[in-house]
N, C-alpha and C. Protein backbone atom coordinates (compact mmCIF):
# COMPACT_ATOMS: atom_id res chain seq x y z
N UNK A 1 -12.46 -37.39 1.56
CA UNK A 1 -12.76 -36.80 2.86
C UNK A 1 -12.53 -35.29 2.85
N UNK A 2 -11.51 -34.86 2.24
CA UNK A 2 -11.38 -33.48 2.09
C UNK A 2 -12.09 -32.31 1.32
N UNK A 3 -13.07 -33.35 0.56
CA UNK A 3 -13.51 -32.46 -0.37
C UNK A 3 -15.28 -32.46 0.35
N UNK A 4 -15.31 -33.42 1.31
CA UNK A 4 -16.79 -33.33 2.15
C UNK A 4 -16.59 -32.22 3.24
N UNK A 5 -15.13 -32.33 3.42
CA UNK A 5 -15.03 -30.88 4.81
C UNK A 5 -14.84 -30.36 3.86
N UNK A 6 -14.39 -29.59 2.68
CA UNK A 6 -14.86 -28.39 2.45
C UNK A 6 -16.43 -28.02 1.95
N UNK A 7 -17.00 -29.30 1.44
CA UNK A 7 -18.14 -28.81 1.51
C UNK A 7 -19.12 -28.21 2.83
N UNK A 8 -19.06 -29.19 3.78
CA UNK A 8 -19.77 -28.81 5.21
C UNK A 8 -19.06 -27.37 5.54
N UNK A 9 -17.97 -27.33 5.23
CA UNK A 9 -17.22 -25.81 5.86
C UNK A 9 -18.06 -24.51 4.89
N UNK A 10 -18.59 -24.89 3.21
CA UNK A 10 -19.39 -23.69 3.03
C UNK A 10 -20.47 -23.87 3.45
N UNK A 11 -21.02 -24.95 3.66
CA UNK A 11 -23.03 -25.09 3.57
C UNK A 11 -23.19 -25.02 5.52
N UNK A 12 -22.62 -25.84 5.95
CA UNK A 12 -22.95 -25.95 7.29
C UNK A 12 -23.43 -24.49 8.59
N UNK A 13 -22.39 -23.87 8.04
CA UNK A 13 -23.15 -22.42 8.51
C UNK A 13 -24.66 -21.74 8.25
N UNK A 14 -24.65 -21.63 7.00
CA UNK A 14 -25.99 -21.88 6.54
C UNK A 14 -27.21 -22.41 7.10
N UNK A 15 -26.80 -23.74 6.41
CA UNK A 15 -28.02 -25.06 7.34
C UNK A 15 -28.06 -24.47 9.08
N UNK A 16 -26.82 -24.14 10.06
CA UNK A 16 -27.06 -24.19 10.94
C UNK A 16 -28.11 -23.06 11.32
N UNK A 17 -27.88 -21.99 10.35
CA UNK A 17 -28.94 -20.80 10.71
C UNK A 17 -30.40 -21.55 10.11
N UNK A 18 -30.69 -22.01 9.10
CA UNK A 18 -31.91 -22.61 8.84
C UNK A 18 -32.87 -23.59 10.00
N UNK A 19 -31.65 -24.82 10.50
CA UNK A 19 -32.38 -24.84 11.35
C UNK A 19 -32.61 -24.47 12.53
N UNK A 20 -31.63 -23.63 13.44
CA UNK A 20 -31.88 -22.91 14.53
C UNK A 20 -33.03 -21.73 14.45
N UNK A 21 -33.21 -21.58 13.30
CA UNK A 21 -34.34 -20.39 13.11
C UNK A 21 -36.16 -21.54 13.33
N UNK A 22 -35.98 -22.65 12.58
CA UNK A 22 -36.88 -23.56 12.77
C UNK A 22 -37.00 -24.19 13.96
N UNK A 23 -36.23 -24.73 14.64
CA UNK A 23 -36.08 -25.38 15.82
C UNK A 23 -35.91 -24.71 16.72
N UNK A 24 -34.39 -23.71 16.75
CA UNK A 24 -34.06 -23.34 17.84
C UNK A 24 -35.03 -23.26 19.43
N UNK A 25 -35.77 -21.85 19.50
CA UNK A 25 -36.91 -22.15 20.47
C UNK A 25 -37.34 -23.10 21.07
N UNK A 26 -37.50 -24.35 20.45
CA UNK A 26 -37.86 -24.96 21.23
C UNK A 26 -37.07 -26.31 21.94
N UNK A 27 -36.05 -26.35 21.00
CA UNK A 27 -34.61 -26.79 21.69
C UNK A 27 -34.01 -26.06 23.15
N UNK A 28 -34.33 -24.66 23.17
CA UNK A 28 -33.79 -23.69 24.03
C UNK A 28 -34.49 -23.41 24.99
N UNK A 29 -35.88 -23.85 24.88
CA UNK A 29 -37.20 -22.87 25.92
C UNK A 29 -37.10 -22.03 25.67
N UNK A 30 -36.99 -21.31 24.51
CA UNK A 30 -37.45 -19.88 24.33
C UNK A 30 -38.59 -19.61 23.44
N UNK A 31 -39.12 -18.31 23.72
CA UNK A 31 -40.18 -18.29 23.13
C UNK A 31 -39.79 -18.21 21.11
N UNK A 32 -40.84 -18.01 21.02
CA UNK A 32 -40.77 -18.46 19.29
C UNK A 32 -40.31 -16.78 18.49
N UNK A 33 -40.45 -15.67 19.38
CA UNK A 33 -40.10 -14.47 18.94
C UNK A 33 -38.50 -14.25 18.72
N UNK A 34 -37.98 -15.37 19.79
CA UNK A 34 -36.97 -15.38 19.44
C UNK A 34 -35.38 -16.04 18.49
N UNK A 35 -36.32 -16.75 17.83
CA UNK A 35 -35.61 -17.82 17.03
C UNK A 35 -35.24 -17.36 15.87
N UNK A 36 -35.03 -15.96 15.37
CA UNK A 36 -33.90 -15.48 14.43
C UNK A 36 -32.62 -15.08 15.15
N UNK A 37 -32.86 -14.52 16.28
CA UNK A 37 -31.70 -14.42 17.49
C UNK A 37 -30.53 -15.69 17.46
N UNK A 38 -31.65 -16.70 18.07
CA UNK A 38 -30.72 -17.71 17.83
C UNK A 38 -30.37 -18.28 16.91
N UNK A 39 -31.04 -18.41 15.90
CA UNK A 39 -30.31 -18.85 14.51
C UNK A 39 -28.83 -17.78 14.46
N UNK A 40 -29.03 -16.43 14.42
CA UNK A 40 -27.98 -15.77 14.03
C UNK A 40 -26.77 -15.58 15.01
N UNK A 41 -26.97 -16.42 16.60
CA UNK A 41 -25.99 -16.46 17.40
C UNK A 41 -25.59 -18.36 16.66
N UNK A 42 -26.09 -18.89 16.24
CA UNK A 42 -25.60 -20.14 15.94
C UNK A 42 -25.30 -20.04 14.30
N UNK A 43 -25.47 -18.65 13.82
CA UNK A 43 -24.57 -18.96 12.52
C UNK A 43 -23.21 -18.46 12.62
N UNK A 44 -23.30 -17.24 13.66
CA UNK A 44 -21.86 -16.54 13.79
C UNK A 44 -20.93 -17.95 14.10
N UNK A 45 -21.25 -18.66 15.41
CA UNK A 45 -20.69 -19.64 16.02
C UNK A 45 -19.81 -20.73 14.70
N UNK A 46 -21.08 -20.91 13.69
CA UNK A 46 -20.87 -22.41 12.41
C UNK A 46 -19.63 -21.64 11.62
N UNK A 47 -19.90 -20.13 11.30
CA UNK A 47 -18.89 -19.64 10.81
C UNK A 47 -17.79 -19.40 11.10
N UNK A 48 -18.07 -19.06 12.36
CA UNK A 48 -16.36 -19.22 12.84
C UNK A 48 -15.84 -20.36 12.95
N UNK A 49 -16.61 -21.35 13.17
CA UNK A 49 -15.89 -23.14 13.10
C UNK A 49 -15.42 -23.34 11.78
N UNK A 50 -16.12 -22.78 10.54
CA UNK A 50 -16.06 -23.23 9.50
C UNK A 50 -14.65 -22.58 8.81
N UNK A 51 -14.45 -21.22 9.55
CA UNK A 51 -13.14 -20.72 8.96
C UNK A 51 -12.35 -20.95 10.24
N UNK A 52 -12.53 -21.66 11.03
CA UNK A 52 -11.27 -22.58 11.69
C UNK A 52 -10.78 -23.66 11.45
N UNK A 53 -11.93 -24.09 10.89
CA UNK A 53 -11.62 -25.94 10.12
C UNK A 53 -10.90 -25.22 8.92
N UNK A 54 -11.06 -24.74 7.89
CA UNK A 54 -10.26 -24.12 6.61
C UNK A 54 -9.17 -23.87 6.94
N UNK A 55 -8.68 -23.04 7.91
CA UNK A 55 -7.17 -22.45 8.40
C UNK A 55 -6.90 -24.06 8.65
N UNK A 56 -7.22 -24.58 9.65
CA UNK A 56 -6.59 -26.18 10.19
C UNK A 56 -6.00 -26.75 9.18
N UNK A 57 -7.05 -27.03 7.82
CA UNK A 57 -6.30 -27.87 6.96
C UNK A 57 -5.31 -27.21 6.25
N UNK A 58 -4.87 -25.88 6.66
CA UNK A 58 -3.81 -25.50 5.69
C UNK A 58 -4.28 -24.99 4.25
N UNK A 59 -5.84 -24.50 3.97
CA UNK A 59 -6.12 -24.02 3.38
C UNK A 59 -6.45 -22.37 3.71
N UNK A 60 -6.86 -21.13 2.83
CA UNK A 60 -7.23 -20.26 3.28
C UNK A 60 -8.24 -19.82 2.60
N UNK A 61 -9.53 -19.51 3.45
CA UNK A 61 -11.04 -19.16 2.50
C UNK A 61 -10.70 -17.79 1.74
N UNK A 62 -11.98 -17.89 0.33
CA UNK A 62 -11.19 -17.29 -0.25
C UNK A 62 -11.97 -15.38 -0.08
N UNK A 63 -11.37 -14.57 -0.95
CA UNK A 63 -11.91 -13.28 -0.64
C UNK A 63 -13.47 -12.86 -0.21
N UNK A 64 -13.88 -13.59 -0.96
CA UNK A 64 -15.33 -12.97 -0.56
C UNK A 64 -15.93 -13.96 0.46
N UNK A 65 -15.38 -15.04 0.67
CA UNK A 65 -15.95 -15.89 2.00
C UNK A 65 -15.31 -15.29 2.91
N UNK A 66 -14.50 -14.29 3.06
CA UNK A 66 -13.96 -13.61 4.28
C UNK A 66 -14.58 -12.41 3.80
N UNK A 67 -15.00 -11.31 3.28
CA UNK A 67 -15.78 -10.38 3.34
C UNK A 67 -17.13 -10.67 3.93
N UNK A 68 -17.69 -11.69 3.65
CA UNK A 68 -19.27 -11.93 4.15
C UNK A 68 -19.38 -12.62 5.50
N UNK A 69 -17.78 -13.46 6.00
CA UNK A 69 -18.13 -13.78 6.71
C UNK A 69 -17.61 -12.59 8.19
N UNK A 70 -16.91 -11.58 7.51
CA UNK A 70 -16.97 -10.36 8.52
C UNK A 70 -17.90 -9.52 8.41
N UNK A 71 -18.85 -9.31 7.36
CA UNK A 71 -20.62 -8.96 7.50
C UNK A 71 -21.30 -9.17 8.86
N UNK A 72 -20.70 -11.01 8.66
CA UNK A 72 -22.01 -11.80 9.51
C UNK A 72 -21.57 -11.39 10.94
N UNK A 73 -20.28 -11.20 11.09
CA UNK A 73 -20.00 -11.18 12.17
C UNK A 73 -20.58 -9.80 13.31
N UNK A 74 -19.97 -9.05 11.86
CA UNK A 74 -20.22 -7.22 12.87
C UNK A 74 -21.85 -7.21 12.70
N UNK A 75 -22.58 -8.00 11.98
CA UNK A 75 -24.30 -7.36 11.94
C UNK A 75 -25.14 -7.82 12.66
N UNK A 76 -23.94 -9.76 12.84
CA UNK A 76 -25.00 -10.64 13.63
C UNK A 76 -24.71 -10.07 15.31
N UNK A 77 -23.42 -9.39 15.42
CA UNK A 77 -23.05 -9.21 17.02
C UNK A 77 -24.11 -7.63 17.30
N UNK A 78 -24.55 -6.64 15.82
CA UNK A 78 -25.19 -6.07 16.39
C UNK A 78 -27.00 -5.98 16.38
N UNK A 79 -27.10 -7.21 15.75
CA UNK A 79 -28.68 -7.84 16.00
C UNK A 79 -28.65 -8.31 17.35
N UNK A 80 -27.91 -8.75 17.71
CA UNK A 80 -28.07 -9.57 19.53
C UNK A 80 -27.60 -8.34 20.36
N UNK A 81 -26.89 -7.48 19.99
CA UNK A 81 -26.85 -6.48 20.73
C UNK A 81 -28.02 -5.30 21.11
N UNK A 82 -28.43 -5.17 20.26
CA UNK A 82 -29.73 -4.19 19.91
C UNK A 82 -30.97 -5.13 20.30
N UNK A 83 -30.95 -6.75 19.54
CA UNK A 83 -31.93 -7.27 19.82
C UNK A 83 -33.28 -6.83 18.84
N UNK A 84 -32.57 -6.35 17.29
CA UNK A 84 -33.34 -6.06 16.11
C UNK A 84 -32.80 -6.79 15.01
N UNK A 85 -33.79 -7.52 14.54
CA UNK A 85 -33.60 -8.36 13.36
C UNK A 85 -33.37 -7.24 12.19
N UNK A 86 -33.49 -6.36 11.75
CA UNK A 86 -33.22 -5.74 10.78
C UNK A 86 -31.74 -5.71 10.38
N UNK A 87 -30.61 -5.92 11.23
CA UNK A 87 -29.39 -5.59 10.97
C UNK A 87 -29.03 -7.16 10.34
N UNK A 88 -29.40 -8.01 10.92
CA UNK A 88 -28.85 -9.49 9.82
C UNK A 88 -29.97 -9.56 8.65
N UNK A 89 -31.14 -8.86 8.36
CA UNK A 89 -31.33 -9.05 7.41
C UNK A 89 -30.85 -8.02 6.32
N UNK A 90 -30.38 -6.95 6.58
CA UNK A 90 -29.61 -6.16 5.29
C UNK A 90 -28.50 -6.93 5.46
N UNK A 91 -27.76 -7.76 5.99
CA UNK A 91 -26.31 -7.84 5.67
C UNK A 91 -26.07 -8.58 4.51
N UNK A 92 -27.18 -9.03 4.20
CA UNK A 92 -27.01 -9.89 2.64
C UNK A 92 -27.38 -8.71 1.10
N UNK A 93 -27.99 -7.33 1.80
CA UNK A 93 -27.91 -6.71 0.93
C UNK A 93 -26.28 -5.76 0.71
N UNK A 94 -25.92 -5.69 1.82
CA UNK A 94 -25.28 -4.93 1.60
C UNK A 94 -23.69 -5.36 1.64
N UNK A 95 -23.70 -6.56 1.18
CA UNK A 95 -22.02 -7.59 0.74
C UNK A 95 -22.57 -7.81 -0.65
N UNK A 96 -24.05 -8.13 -1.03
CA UNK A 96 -24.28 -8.11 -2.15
C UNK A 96 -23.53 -6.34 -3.13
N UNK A 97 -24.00 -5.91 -2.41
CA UNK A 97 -23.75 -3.83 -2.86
C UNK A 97 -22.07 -3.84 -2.68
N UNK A 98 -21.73 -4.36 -1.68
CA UNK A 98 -20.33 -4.29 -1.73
C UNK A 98 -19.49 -5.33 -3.00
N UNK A 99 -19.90 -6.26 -2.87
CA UNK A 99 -19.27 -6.61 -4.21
C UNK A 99 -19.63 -6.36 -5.65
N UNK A 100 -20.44 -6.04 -5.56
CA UNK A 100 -20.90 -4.94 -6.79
C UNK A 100 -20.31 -3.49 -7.31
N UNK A 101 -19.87 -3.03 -6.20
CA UNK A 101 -19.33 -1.45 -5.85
C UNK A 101 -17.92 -2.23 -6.40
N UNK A 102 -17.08 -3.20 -5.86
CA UNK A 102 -16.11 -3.39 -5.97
C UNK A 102 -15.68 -3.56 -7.84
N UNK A 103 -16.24 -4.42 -7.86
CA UNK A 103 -16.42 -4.81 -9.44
C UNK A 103 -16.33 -3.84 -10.03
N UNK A 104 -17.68 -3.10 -9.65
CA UNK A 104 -17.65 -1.65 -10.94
C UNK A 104 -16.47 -0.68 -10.88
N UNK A 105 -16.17 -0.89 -9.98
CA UNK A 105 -15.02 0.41 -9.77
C UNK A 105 -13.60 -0.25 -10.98
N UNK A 106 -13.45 -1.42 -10.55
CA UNK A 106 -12.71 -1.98 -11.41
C UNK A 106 -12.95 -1.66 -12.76
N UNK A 107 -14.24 -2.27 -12.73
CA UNK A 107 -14.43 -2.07 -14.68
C UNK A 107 -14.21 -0.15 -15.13
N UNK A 108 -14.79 0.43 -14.01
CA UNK A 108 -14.32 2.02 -14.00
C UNK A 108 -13.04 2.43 -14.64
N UNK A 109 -11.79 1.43 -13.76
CA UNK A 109 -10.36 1.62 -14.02
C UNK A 109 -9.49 0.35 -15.23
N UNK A 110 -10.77 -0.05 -15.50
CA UNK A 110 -10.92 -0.68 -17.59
C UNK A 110 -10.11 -1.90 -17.00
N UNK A 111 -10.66 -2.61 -15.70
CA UNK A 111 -9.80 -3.98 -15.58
C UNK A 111 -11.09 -5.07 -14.20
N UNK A 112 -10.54 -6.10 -14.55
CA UNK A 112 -11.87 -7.13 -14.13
C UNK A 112 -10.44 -7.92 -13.01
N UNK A 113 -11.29 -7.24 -12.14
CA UNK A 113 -11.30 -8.15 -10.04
C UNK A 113 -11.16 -9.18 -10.34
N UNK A 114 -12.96 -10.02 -10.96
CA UNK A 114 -12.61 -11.75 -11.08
C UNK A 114 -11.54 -11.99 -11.99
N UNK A 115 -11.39 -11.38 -12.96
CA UNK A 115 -10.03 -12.26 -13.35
C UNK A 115 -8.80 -12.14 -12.69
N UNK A 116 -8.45 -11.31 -11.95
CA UNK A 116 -7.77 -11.65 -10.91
C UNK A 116 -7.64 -12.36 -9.57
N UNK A 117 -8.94 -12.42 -8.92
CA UNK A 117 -9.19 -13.61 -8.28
C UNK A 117 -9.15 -15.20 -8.96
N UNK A 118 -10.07 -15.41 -10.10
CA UNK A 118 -9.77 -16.40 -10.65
C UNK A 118 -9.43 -17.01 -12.13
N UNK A 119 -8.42 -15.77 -12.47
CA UNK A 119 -7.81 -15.92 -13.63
C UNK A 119 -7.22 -17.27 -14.07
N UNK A 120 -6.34 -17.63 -12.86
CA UNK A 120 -5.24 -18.96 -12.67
C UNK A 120 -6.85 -20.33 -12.83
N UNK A 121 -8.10 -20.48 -12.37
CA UNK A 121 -8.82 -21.09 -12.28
C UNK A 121 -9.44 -21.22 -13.91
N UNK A 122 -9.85 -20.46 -14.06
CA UNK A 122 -10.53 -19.99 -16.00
C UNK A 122 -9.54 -19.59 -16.84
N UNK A 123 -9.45 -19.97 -17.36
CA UNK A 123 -8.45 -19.04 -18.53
C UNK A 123 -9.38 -18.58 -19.63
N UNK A 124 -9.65 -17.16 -19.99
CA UNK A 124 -10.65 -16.71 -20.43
C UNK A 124 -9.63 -15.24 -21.33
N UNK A 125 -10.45 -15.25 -22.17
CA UNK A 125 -9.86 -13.57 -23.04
C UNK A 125 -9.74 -12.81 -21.67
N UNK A 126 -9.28 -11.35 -22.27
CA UNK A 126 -9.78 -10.10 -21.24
C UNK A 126 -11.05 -9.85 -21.75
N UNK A 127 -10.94 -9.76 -22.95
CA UNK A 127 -12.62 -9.10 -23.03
C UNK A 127 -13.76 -10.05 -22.62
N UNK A 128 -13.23 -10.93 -22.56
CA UNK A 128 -14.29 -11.71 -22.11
C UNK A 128 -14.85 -11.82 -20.28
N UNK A 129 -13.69 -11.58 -19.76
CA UNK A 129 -13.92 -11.33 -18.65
C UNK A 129 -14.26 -10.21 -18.34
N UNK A 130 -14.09 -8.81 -18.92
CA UNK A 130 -15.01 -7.48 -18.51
C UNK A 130 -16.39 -7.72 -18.89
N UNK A 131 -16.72 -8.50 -19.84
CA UNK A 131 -18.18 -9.34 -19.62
C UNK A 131 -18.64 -9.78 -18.84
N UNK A 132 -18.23 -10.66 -17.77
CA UNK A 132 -18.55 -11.34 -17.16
C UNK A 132 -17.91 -10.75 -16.02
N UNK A 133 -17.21 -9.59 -15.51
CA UNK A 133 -17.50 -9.14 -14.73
C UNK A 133 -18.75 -7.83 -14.40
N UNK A 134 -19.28 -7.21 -15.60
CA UNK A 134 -20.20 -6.53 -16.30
C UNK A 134 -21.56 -7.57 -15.04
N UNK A 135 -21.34 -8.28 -15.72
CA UNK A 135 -22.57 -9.20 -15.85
C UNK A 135 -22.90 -9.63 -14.31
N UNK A 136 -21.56 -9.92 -13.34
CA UNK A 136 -21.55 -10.60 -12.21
C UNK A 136 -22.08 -9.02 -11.48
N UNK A 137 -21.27 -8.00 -11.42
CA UNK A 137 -22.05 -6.40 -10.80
C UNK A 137 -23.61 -6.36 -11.47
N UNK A 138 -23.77 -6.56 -11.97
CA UNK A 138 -25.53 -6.69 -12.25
C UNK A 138 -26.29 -7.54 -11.64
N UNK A 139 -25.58 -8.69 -11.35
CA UNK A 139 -26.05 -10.18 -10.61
C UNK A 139 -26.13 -9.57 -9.15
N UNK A 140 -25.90 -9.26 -8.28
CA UNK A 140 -25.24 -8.29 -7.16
C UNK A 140 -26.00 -7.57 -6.65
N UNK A 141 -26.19 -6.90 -7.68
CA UNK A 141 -27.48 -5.65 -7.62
C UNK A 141 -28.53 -6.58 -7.75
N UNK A 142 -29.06 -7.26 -8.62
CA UNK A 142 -30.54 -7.57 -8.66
C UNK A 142 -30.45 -8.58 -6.99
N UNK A 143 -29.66 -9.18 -7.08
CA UNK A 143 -30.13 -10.19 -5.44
C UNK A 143 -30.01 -9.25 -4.40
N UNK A 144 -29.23 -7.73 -4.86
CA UNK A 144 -29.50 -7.16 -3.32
C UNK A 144 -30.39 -6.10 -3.15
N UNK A 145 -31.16 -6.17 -4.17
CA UNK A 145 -32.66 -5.32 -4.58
C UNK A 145 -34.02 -6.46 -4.13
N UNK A 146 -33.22 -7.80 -4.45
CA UNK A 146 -34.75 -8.69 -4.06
C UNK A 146 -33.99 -9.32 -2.57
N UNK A 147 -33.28 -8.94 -2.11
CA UNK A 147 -33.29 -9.13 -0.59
C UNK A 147 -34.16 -8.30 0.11
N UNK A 148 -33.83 -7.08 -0.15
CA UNK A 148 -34.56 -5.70 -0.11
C UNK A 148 -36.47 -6.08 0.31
N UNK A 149 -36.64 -6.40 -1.37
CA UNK A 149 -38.06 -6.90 -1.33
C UNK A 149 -38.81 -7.64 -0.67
N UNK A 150 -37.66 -8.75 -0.22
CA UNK A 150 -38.71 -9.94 0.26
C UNK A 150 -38.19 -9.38 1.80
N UNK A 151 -37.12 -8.99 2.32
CA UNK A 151 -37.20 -8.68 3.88
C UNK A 151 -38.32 -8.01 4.26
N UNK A 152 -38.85 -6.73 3.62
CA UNK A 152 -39.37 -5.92 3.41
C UNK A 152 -41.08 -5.80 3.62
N UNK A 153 -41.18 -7.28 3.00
CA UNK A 153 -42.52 -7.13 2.61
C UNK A 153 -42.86 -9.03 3.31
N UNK A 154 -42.29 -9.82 3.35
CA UNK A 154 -42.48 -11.10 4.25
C UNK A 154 -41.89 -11.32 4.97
N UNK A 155 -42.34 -12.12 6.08
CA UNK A 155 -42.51 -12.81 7.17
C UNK A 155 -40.98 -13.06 7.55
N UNK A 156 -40.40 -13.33 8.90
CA UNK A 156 -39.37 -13.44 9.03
C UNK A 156 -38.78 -15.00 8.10
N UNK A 157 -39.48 -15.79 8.67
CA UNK A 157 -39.57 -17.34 7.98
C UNK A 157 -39.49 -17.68 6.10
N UNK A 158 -40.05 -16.43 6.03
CA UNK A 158 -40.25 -16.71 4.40
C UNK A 158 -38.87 -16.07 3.88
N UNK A 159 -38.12 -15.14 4.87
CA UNK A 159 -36.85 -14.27 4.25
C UNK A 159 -35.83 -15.65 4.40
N UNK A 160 -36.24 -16.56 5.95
CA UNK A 160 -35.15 -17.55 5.95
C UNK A 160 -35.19 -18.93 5.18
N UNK A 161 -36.24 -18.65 4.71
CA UNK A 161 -36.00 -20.10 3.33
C UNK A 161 -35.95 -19.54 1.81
N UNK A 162 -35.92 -17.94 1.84
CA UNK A 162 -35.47 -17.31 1.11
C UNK A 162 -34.00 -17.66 0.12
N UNK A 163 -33.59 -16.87 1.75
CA UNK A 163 -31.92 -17.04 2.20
C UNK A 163 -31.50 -17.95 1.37
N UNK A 164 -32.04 -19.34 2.28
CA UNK A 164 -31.49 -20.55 2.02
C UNK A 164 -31.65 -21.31 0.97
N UNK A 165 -33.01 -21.19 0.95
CA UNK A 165 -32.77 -22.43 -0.37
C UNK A 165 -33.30 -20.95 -2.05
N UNK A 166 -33.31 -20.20 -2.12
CA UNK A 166 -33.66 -19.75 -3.11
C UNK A 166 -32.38 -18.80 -3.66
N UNK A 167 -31.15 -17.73 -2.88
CA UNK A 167 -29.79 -17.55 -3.35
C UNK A 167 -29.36 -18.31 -4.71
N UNK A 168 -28.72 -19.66 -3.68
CA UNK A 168 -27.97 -20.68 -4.02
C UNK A 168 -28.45 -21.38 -5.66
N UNK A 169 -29.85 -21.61 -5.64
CA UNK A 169 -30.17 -21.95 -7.03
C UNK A 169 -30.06 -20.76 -8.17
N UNK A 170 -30.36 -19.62 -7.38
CA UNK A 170 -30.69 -18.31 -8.46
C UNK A 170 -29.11 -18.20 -9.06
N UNK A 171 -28.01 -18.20 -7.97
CA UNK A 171 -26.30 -18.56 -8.16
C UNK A 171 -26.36 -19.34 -9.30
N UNK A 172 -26.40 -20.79 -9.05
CA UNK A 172 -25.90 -21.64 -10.18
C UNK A 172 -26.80 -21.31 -11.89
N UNK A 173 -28.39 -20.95 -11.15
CA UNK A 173 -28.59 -20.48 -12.71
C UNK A 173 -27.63 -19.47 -13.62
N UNK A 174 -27.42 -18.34 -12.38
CA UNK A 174 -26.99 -17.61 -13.09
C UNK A 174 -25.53 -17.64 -13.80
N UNK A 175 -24.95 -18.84 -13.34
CA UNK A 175 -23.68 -19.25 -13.88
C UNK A 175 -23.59 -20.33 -14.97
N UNK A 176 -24.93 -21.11 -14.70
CA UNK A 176 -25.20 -21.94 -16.29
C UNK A 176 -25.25 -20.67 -17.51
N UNK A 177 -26.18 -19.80 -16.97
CA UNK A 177 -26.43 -18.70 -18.37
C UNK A 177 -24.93 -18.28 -18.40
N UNK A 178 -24.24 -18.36 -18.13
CA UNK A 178 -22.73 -17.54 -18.53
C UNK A 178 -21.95 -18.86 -19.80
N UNK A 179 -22.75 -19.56 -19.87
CA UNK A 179 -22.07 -21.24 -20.52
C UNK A 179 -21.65 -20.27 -21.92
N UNK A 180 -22.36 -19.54 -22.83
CA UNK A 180 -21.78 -19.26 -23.93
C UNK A 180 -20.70 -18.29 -23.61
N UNK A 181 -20.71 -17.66 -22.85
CA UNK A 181 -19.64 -16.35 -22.85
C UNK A 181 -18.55 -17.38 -22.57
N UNK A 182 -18.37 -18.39 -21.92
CA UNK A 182 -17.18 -19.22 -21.64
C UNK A 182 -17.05 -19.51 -23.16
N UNK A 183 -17.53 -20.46 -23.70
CA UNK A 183 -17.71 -20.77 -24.96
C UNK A 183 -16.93 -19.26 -25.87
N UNK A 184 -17.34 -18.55 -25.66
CA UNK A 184 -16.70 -17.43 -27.01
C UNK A 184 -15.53 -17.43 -26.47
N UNK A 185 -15.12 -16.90 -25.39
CA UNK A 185 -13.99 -16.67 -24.94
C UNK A 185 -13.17 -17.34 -23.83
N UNK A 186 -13.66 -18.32 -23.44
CA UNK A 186 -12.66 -19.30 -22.75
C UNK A 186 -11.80 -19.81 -23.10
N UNK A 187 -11.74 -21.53 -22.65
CA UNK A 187 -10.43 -22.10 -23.25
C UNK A 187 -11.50 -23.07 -23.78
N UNK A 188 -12.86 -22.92 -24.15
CA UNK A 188 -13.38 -23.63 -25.07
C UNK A 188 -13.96 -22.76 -26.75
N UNK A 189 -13.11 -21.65 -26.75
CA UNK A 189 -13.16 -20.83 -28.16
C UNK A 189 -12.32 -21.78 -28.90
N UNK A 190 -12.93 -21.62 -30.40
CA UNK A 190 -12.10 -22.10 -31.47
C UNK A 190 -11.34 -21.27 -31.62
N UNK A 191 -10.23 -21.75 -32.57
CA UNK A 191 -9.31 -21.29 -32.45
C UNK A 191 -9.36 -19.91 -33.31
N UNK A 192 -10.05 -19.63 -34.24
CA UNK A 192 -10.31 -18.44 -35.24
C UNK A 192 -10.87 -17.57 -34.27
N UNK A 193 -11.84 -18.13 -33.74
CA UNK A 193 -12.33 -16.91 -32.90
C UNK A 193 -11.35 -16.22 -31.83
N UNK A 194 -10.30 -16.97 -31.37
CA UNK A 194 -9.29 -15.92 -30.70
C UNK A 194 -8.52 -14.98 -31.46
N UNK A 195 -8.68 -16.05 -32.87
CA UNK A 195 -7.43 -15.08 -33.60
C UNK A 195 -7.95 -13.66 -34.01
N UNK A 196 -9.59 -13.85 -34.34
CA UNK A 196 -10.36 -12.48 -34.83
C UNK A 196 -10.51 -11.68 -33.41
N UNK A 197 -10.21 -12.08 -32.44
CA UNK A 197 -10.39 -11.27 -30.87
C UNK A 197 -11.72 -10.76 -30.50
C-alpha cells in the first residue's frame, strides 16, 4: 500500500494536469480556450495534495521534487494571474536550466551534487559519478532546449502530451544508457577495475 501512495503522490499531479487540460472545459462549462488554465489550477491543487500526503506519512519529498514543485507553484499562480499560458510552459524549461546550472557549478568546484544526493542509494567511484553528473547537466539542457521547441512551434495540446507522456520515457531511456557507466564504476565493477581506478 505504501509503495502505490508513493507512486500516485509522483504521477497523480501530472495525470491530473493531463486530464483537466482534456476534459476540464467541459466538466466546468468553460469554454475550450480555457482548459490549460484549468489543468494548471488543478495541477498546483494535485501537487500540493501530493506533498501533503508525503509529509503525512512521515516521509519527506526529495530535493528536486521540491524545487519543481515550487516552479509549479510561483508560474502556475502567475499564469492564472496574468491569464498567459506562456509562464507554465517555460517552467519546465527553466527547472530543467536550473538543475543543470546547479550540477555544473558543482562539477566547476571538481565535486558531483548527485553523489551527494544519492551517494547512500548507488555506491559508485567518484570518477564515475563526475560522469554521470557530466552527463545528467547535458540531459537538462537538451530537454530544456526541446521544451523550448515544441512550446514554441505546437499547439497547446501537443506541448501537453508532450509533457506527459514523452519526458518520462526520454528519462528512463536516458538512464538505461547510463547501464555501462554503472557497470565500470558501480558496485557492479570487477574487482581489478577498481583497483586500476
Amino acid at each position: 500500500m505504501a509503495g502505490w501512495r508513493k507512486i500516485i503522490e509522483e504521477f497523480a499531479p501530472l495525470a491530473t494536469f493531463f486530464v483537466l487540460n482534456a476534459r476540464g472545459p467541459q466538466w466546468f462549462n468553460r469554454p475550450e480556450s480555457e482548459s490549460l488554465f484549468i489543468a494548471t489550477a488543478g495541477f498546483m491543487l494535485a501537487m500540493a495534495l501530493a506533498l501533503g500526503s508525503t509529509y503525512a506519512r512521515g516521509a519527506k519529498p526529495n530535493t528536486m521534487t521540491l524545487a519543481s514543485a515550487g516552479f509549479i507553484f510561483v508560474f502556475g499562480g502567475i499564469t492564472l494571474v496574468l491569464q498567459d499560458e506562456t509562464f507554465i510552459k517555460i517552467k519546465p524549461t527553466l527547472v530543467y536550466v536550473l538543475f543543470a546550472s546547479v550540477l555544473a557549478f558543482g562539477l566547476w568546484r571538481g565535486q558531483s551534487y548527485l553523489q551527494k544526493l544519492m551517494g547512500d542509494m548507488l555506491p559508485m567511484e567518484p570518477a564515475g559519478w563526475l560522469v554521470l553528473t557530466r552527463r545528467w547537466a547535458l540531459f537538462f539542457i537538451f530537454l530544456a532546449a526541446l521544451n523550448e521547441a515544441v512550446w514554441r512551434t505546437q499547439s497547446t495540446d501537443v506541448w501537453v502530451n508532450f509533457k506527459v507522456f514523452a519526458i518520462l520515457p526520454l528519462t528512463f531511456g536516458f538512464m538505461i544508457l547510463q547501464m555501462p557507466l554503472l557497470k565500470k564504476y558501480g558496485a557492479l565493477s570487477e574487482p581489478e577495475d577498481s583497483a586500476d581506478g
